[in-house]
Structures are given as C-alpha cells and as structure tokens.
PDB file of N, CA and C in Angstrom:
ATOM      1  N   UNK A   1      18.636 -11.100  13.638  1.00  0.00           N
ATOM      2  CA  UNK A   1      17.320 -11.695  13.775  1.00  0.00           C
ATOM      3  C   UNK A   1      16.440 -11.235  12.610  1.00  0.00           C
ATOM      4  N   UNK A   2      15.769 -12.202  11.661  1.00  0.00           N
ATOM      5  CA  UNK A   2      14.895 -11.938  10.569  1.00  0.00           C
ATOM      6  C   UNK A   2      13.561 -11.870  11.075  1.00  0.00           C
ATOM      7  N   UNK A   3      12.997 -10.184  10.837  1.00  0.00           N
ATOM      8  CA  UNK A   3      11.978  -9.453  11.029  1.00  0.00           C
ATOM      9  C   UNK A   3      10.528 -10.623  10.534  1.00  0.00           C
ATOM     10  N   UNK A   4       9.973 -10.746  11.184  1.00  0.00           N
ATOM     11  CA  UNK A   4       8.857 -11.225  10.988  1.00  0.00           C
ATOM     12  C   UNK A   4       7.970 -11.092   9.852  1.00  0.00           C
ATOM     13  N   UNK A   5       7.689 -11.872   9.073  1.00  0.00           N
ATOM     14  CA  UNK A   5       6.804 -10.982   7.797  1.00  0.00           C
ATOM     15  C   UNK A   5       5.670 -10.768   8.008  1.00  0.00           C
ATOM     16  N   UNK A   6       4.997 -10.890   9.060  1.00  0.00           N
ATOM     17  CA  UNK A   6       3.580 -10.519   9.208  1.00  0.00           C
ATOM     18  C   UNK A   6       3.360  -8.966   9.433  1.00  0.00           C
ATOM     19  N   UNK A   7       4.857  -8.557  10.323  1.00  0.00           N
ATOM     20  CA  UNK A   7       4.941  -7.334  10.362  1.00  0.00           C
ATOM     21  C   UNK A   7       4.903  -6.499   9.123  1.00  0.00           C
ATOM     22  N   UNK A   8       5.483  -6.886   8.145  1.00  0.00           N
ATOM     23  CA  UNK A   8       5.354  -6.090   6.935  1.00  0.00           C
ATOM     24  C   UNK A   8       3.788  -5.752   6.387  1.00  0.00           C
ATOM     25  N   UNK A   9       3.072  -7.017   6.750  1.00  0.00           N
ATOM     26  CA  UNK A   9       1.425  -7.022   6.399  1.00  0.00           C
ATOM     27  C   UNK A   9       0.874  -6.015   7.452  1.00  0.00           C
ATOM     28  N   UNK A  10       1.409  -6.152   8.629  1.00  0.00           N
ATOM     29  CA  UNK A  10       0.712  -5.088   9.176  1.00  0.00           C
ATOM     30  C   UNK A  10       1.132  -3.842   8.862  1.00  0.00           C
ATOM     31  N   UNK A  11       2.174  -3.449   8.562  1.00  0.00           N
ATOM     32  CA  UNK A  11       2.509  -1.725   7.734  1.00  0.00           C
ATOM     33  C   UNK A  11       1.587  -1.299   7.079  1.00  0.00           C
ATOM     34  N   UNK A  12       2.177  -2.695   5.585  1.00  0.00           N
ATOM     35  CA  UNK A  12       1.188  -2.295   4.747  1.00  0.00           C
ATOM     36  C   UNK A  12      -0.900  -1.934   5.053  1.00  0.00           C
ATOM     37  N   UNK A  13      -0.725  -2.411   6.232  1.00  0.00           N
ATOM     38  CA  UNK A  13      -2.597  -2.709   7.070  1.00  0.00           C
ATOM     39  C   UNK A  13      -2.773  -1.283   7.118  1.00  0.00           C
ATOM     40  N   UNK A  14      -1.553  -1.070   8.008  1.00  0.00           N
ATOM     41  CA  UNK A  14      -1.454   0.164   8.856  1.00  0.00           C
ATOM     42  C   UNK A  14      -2.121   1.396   7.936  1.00  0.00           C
ATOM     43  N   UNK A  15      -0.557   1.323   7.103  1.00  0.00           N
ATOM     44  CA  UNK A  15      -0.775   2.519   5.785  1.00  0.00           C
ATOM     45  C   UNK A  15      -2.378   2.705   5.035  1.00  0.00           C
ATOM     46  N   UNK A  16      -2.808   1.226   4.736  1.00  0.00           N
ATOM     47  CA  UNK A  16      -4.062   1.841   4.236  1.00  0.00           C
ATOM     48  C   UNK A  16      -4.795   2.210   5.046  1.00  0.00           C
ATOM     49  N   UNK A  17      -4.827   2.031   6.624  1.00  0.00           N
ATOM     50  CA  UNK A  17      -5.752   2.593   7.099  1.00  0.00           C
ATOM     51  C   UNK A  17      -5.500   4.109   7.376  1.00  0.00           C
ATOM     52  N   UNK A  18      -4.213   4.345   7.281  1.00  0.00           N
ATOM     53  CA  UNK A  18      -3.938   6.057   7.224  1.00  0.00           C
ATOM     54  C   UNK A  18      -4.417   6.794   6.414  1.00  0.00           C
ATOM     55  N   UNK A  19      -4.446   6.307   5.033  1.00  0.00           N
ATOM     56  CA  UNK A  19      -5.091   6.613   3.707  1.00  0.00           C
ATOM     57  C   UNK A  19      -6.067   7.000   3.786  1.00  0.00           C
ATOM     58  N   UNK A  20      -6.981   5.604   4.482  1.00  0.00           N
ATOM     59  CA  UNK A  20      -8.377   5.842   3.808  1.00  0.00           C
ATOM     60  C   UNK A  20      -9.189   6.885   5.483  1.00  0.00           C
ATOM     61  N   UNK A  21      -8.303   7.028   6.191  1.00  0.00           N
ATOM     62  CA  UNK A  21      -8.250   8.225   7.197  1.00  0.00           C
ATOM     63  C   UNK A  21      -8.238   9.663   6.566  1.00  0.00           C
ATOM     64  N   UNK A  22      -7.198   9.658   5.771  1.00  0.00           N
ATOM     65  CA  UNK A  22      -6.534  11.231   5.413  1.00  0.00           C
ATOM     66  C   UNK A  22      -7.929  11.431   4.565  1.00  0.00           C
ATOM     67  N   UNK A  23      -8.378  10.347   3.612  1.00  0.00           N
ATOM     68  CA  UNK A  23      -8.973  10.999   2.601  1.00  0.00           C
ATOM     69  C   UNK A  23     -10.791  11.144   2.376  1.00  0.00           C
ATOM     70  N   UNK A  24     -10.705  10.570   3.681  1.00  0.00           N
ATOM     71  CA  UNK A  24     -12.419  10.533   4.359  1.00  0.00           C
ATOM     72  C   UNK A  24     -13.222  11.702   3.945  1.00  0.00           C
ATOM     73  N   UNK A  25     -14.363  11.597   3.483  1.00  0.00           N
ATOM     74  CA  UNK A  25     -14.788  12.892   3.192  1.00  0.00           C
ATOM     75  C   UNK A  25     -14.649  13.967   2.401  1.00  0.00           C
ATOM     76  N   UNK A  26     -13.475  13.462   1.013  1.00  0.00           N
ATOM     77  CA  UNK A  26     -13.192  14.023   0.175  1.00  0.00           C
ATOM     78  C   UNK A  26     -13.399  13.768  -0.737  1.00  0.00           C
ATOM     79  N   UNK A  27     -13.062  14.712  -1.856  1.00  0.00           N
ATOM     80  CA  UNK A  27     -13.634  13.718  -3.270  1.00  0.00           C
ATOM     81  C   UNK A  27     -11.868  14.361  -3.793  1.00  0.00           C
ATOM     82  N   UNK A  28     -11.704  13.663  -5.330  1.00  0.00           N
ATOM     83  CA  UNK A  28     -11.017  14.182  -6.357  1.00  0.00           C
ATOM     84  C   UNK A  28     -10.419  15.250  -6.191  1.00  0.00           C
ATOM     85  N   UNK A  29     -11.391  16.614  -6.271  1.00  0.00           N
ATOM     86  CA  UNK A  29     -11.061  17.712  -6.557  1.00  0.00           C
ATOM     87  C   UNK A  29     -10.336  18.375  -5.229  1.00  0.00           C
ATOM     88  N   UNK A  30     -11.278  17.598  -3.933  1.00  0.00           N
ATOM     89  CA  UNK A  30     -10.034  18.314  -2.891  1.00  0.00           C
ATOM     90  C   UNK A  30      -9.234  17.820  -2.738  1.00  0.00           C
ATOM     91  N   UNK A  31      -9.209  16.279  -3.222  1.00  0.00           N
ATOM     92  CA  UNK A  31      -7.720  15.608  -3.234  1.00  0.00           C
ATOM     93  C   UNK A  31      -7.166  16.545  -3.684  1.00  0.00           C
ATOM     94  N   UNK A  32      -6.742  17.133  -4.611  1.00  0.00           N
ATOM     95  CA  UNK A  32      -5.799  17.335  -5.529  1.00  0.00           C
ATOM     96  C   UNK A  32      -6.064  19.080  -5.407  1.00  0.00           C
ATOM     97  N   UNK A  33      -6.382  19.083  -4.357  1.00  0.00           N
ATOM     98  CA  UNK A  33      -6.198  20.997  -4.338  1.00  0.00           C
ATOM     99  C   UNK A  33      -5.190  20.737  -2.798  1.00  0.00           C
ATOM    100  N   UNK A  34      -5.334  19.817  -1.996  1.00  0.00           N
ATOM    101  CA  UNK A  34      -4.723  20.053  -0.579  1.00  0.00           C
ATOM    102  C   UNK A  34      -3.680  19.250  -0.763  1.00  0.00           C
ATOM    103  N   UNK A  35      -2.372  20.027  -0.524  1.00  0.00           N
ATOM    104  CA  UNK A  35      -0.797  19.400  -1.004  1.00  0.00           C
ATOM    105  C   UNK A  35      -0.995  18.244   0.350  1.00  0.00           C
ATOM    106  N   UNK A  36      -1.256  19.046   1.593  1.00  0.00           N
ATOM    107  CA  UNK A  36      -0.506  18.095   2.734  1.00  0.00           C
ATOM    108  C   UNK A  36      -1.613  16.602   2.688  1.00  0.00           C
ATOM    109  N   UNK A  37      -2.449  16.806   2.436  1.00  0.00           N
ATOM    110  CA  UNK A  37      -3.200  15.476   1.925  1.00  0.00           C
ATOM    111  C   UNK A  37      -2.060  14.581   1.176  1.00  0.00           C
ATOM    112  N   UNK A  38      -2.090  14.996  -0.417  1.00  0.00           N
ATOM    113  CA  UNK A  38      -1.547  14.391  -0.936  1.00  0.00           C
ATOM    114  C   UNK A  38      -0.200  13.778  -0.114  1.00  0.00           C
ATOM    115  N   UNK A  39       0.782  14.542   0.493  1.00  0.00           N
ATOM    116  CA  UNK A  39       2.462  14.397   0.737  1.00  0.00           C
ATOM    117  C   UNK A  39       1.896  13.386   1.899  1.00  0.00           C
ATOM    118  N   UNK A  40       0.526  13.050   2.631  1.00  0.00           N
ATOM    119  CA  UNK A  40       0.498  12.340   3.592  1.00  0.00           C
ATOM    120  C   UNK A  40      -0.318  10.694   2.688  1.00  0.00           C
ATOM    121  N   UNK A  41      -0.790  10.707   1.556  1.00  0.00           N
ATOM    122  CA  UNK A  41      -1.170   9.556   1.137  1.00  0.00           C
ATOM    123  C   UNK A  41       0.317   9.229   0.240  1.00  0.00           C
ATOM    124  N   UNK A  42       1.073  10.078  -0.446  1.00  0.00           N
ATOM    125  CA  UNK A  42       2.016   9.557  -1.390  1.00  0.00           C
ATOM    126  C   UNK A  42       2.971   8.986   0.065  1.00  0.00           C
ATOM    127  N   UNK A  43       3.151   9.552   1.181  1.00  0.00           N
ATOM    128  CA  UNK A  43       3.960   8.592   1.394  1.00  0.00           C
ATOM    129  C   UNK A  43       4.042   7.652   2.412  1.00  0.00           C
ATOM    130  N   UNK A  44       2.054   7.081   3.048  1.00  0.00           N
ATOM    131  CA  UNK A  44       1.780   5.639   2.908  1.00  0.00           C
ATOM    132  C   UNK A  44       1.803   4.729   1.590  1.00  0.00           C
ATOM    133  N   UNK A  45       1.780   5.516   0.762  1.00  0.00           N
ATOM    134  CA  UNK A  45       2.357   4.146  -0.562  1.00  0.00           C
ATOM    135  C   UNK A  45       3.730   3.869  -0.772  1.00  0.00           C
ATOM    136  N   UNK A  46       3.980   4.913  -0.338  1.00  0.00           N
ATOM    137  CA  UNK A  46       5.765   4.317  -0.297  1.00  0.00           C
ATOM    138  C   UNK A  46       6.000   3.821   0.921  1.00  0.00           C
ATOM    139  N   UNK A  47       5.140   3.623   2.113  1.00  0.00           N
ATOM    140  CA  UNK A  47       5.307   2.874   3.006  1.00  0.00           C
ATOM    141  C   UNK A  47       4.715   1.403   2.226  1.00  0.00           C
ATOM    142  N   UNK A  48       3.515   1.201   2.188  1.00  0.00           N
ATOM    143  CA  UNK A  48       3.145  -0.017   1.250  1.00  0.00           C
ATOM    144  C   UNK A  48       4.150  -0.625  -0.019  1.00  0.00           C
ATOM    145  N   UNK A  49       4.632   0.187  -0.195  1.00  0.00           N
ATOM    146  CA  UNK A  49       5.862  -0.029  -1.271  1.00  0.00           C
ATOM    147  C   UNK A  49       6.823  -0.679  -0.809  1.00  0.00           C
ATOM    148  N   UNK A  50       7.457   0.170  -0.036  1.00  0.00           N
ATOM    149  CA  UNK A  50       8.594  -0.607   0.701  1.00  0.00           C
ATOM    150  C   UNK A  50       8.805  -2.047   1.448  1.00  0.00           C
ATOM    151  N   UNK A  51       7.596  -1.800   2.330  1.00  0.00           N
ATOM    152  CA  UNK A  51       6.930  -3.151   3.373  1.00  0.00           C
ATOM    153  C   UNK A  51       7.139  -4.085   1.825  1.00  0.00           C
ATOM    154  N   UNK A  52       6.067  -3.804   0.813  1.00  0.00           N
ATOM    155  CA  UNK A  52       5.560  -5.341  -0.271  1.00  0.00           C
ATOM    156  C   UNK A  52       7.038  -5.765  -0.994  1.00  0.00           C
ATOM    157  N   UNK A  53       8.261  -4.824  -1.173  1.00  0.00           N
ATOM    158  CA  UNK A  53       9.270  -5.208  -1.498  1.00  0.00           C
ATOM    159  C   UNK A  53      10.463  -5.885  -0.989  1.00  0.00           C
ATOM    160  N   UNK A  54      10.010  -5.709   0.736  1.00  0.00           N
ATOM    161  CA  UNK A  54      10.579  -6.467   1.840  1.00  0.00           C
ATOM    162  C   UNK A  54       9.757  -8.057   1.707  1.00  0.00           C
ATOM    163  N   UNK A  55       8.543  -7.964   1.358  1.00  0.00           N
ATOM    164  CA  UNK A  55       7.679  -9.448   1.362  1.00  0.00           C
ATOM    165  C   UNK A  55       8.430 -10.755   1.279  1.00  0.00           C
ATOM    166  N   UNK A  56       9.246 -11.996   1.307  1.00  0.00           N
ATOM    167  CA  UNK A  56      10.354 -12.823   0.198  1.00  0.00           C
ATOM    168  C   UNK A  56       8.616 -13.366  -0.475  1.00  0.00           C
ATOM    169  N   UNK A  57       9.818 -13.602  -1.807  1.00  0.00           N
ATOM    170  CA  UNK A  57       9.184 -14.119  -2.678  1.00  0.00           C
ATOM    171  C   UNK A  57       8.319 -15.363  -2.281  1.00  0.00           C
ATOM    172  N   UNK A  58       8.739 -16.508  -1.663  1.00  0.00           N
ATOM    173  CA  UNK A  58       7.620 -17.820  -1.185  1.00  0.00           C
ATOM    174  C   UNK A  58       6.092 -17.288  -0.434  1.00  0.00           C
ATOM    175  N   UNK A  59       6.460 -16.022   0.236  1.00  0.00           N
ATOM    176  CA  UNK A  59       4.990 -15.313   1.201  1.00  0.00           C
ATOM    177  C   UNK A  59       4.245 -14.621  -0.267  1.00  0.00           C
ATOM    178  N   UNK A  60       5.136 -14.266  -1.551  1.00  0.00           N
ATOM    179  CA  UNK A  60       4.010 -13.608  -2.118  1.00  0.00           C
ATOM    180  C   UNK A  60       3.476 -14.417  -3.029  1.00  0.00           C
ATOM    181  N   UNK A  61       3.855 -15.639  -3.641  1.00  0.00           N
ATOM    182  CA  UNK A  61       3.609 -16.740  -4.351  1.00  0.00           C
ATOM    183  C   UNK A  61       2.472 -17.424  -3.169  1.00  0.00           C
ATOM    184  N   UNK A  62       2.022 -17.062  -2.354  1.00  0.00           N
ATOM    185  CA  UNK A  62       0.962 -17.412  -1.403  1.00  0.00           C
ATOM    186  C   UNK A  62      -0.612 -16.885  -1.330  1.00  0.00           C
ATOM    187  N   UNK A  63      -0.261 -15.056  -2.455  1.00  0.00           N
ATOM    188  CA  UNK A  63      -1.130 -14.709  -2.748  1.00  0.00           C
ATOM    189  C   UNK A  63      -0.764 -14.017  -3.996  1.00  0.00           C
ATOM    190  N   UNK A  64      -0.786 -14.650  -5.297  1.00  0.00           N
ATOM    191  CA  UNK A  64      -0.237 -14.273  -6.468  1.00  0.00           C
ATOM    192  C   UNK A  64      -1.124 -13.150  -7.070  1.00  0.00           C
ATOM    193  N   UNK A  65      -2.357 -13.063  -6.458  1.00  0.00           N
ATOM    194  CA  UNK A  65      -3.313 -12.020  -6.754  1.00  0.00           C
ATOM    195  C   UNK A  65      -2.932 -10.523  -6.294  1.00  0.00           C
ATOM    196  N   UNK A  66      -1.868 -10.794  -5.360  1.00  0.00           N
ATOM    197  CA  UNK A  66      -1.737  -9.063  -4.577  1.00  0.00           C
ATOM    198  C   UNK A  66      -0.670  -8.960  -5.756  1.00  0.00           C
ATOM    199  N   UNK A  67      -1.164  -7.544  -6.807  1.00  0.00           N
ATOM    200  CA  UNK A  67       0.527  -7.345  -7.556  1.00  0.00           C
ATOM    201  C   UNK A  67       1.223  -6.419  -7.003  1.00  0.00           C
ATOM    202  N   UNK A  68       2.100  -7.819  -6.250  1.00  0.00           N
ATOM    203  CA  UNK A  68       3.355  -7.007  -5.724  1.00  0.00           C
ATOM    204  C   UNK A  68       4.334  -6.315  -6.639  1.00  0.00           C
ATOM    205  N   UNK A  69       4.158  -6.555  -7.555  1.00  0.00           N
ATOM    206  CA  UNK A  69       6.020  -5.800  -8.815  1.00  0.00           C
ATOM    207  C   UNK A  69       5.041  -4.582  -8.751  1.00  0.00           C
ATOM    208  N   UNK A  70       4.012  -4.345  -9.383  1.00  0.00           N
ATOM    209  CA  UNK A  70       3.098  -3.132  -9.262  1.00  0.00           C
ATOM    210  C   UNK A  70       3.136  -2.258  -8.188  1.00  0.00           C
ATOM    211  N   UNK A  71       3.273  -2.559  -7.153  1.00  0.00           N
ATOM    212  CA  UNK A  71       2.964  -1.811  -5.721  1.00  0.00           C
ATOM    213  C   UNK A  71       4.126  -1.452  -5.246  1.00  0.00           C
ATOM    214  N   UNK A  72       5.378  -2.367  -5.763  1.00  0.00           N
ATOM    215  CA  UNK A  72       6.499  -1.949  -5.524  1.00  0.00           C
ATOM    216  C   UNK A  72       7.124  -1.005  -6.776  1.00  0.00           C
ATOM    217  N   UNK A  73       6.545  -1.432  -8.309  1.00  0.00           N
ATOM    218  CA  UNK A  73       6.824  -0.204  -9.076  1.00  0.00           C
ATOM    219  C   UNK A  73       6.413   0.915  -8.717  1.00  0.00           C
ATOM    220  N   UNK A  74       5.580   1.078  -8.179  1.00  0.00           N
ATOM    221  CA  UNK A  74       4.856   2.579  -7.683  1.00  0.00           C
ATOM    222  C   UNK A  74       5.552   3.243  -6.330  1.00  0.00           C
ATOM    223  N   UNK A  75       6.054   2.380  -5.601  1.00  0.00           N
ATOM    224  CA  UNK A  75       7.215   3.044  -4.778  1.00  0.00           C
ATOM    225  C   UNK A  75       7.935   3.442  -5.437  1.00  0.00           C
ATOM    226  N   UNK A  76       9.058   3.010  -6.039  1.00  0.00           N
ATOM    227  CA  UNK A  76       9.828   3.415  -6.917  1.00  0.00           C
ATOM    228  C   UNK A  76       9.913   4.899  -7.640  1.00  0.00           C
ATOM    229  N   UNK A  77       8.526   5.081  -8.360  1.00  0.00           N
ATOM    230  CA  UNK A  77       8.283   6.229  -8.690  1.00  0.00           C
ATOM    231  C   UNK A  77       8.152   7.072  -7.692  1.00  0.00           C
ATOM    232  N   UNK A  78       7.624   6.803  -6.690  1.00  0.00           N
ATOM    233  CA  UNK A  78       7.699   7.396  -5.799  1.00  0.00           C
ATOM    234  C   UNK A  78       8.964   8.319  -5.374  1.00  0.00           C
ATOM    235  N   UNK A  79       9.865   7.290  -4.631  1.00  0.00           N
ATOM    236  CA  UNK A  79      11.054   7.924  -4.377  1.00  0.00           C
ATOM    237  C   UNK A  79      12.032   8.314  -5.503  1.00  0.00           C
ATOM    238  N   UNK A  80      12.114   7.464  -6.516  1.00  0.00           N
ATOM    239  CA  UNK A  80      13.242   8.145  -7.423  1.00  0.00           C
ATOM    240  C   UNK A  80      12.499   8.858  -8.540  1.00  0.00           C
ATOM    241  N   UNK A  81      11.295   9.269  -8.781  1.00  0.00           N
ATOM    242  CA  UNK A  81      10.987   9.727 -10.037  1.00  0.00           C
ATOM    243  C   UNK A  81       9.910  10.511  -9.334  1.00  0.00           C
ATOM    244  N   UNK A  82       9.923  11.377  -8.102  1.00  0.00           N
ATOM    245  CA  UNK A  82       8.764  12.128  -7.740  1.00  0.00           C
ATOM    246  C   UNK A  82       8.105  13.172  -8.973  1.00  0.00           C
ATOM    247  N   UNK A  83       8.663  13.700  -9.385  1.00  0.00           N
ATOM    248  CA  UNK A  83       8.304  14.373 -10.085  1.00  0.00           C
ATOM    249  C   UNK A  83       7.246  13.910 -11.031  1.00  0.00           C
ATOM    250  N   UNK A  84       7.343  12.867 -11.300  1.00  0.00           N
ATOM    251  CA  UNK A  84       6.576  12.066 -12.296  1.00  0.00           C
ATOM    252  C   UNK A  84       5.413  11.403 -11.732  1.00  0.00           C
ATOM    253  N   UNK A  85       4.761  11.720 -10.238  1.00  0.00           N
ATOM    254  CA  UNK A  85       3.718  11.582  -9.811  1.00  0.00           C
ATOM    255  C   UNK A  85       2.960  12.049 -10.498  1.00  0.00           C
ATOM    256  N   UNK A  86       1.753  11.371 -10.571  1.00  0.00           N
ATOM    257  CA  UNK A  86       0.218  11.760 -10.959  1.00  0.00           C
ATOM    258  C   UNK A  86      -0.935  11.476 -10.125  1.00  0.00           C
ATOM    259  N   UNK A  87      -1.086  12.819  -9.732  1.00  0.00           N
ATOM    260  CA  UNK A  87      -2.498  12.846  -8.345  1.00  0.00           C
ATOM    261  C   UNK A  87      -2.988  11.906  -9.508  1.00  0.00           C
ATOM    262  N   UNK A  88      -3.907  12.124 -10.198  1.00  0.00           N
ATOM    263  CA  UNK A  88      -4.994  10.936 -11.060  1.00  0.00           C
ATOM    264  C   UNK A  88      -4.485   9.687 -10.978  1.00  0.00           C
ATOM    265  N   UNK A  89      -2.979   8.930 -10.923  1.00  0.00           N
ATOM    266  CA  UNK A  89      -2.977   7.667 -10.950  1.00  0.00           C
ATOM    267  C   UNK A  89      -3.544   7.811  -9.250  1.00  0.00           C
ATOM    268  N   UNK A  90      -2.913   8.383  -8.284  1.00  0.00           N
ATOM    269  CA  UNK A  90      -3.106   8.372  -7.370  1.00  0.00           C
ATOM    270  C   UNK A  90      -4.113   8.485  -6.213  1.00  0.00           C
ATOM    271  N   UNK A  91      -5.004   8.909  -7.240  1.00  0.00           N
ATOM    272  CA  UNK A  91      -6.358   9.371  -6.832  1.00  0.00           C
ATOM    273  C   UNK A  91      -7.175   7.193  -6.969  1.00  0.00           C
ATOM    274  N   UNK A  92      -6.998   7.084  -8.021  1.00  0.00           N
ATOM    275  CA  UNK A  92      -7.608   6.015  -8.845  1.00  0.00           C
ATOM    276  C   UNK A  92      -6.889   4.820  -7.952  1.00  0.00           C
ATOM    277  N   UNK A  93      -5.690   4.513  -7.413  1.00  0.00           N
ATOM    278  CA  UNK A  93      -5.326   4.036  -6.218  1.00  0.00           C
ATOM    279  C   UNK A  93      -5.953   3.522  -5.356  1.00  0.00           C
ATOM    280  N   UNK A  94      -6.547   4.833  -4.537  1.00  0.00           N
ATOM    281  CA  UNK A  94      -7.084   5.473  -3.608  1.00  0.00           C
ATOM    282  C   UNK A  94      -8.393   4.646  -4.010  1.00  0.00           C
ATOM    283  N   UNK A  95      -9.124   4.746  -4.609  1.00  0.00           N
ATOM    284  CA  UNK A  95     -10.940   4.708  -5.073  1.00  0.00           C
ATOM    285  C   UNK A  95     -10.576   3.556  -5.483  1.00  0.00           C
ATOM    286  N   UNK A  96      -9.747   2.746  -6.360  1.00  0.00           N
ATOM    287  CA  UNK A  96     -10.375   1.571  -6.912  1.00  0.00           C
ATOM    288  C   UNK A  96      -9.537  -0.056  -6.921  1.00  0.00           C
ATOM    289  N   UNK A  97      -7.989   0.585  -5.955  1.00  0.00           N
ATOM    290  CA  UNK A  97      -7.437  -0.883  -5.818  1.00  0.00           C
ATOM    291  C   UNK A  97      -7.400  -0.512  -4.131  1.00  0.00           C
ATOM    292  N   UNK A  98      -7.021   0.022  -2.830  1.00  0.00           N
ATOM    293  CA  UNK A  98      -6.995   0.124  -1.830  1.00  0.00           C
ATOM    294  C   UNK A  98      -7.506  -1.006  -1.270  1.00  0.00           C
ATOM    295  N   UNK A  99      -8.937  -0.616  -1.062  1.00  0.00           N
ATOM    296  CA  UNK A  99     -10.219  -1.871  -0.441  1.00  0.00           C
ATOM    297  C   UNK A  99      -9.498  -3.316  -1.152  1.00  0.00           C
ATOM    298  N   UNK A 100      -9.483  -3.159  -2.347  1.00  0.00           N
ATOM    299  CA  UNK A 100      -9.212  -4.855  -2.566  1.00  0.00           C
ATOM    300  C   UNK A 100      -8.199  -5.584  -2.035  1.00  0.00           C
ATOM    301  N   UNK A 101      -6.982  -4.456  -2.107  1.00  0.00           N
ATOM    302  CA  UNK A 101      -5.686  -4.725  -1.356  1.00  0.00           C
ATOM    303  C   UNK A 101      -5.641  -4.786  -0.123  1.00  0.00           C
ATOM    304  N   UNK A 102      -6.566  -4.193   0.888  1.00  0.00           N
ATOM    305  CA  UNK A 102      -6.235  -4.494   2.215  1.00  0.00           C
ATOM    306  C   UNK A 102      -7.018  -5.979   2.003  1.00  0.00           C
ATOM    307  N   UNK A 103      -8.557  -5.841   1.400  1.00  0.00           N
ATOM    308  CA  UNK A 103      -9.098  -8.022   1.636  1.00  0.00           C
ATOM    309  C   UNK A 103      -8.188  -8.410   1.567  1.00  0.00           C
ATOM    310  N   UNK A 104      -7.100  -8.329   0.863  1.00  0.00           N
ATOM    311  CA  UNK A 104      -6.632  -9.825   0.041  1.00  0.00           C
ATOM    312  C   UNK A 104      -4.878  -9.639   1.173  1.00  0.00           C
ATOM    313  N   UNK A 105      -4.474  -8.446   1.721  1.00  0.00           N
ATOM    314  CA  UNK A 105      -3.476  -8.313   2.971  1.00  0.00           C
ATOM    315  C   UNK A 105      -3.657  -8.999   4.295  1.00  0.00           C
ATOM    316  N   UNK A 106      -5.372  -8.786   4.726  1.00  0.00           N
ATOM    317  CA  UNK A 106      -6.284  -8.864   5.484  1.00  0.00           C
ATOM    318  C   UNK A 106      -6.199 -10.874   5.258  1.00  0.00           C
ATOM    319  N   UNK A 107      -6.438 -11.509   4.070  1.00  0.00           N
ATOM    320  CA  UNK A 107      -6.438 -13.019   4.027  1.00  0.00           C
ATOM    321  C   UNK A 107      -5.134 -13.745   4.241  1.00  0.00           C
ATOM    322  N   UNK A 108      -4.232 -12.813   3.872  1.00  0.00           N
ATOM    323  CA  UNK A 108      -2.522 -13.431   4.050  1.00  0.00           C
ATOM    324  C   UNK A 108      -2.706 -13.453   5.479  1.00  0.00           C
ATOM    325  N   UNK A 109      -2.776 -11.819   6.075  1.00  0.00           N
ATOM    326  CA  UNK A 109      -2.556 -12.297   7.543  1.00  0.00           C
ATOM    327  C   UNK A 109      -2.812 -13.302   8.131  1.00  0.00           C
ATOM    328  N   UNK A 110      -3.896 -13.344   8.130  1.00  0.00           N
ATOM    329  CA  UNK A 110      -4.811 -14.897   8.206  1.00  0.00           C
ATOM    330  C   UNK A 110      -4.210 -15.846   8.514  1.00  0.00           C
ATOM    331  N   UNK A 111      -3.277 -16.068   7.492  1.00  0.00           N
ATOM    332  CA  UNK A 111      -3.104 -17.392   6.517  1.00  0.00           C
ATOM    333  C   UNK A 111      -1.984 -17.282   7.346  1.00  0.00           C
ATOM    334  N   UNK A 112      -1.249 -16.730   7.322  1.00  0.00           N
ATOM    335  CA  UNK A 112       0.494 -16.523   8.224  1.00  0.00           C
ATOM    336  C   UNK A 112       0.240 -16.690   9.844  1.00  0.00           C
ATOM    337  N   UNK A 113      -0.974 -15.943   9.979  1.00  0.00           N
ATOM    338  CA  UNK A 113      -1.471 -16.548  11.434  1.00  0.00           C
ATOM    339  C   UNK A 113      -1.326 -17.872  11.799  1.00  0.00           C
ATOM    340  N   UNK A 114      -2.124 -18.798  10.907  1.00  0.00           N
ATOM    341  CA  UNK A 114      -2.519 -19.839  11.321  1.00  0.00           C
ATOM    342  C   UNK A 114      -1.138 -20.514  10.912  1.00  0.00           C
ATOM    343  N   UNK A 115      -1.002 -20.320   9.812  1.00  0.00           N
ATOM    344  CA  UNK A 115       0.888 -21.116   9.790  1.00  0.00           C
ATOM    345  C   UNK A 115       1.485 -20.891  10.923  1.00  0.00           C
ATOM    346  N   UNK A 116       1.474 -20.139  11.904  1.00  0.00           N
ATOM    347  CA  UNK A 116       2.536 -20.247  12.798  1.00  0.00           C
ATOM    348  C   UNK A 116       2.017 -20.599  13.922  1.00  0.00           C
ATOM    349  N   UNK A 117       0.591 -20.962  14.277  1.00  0.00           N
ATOM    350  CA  UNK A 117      -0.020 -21.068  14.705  1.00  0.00           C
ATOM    351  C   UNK A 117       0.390 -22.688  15.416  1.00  0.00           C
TER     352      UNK A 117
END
C-alpha cells in the first residue's frame, strides 16, 4: 500500500514545529553553546529531509518554489557528511527559510486536501 503523500507534508509540518519549539527563546549564541539543542534541530531536518525526498516528483512540480534538491541536499549532509555540519548554516535555516517553508508546506497541504477532496 503507497503511503499517502500528505503524510510526508505533515512530518515535514511536524518537524518544523519541533524546531521552532526547541529553539524558542534563544538566540545564536545559545544555539550553538547547547549540543542537545542542536542534535534535537539537526535531526528534524533530517526528518524534513527525508519526508521532501520521499515527495514523487509530480507533488513537487506542484510547488516548484519549495527547493526540494536543497532540503534534501541538506539531509544528506546530514547523515553522510555529519561532520561537515555548520551550526551557522544551521542557525540561518532556522531564522530565515523555516517560516517560509512551513507557508508554502502549509499551501500544498491545502492543495492535496482539496484534490482528494
């Protein structure tokens, strides 16, 4: 039985709302002084990662604005190149694509709603 793709939108929903949970009330500098912070936002993006690489291609050609190769390159680094994390990309994530990415997750749903609707 093929998993529903709305479910994947809701992961990805999910995850940012874990995010922007963990990191409430913080700035930069305690980002990046508190490990278990970090090990709990790096790996809702590799949840968001994973979910946007499960997406098929016709659901993401629906919103060509979400960059999925991006979100799924950053999983990637994630799992096979940890080391090569950077709190600062990660921080900048966090502060300046998040919000846009859940609107524009937030309009697919929508949109997949009413398609099946």
């Amino acid at each position: 039985m093929k998993k529903d793709i709305r479910i994947y939108i809701d992961d990805m929903l999910d995850a940012i709302a874990a995010i922007e949970k963990y990191v409430s009330g913080i700035d930069e500098i305690k980002f990046s002084q508190t490990d278990y912070i970090q090990d709990a936002v790096i790996r809702q993006l590799a949840i968001i990662g994973e979910a946007a690489r499960n997406v098929p291609d016709e659901v993401r050609k629906q919103e060509p604005d979400i960059p999925w190769r991006k979100i799924v390159d950053f999983r990637n680094v994630i799992i096979h190149e940890y080391s090569g994390i950077s709190l600062g990309r990660v921080w900048q994530i966090i502060v300046r694509e998040l919000s846009h990415l859940k609107r524009q997750l937030t309009a697919l749903k929508q949109d997949l709603n009413d398609e099946a609707a």
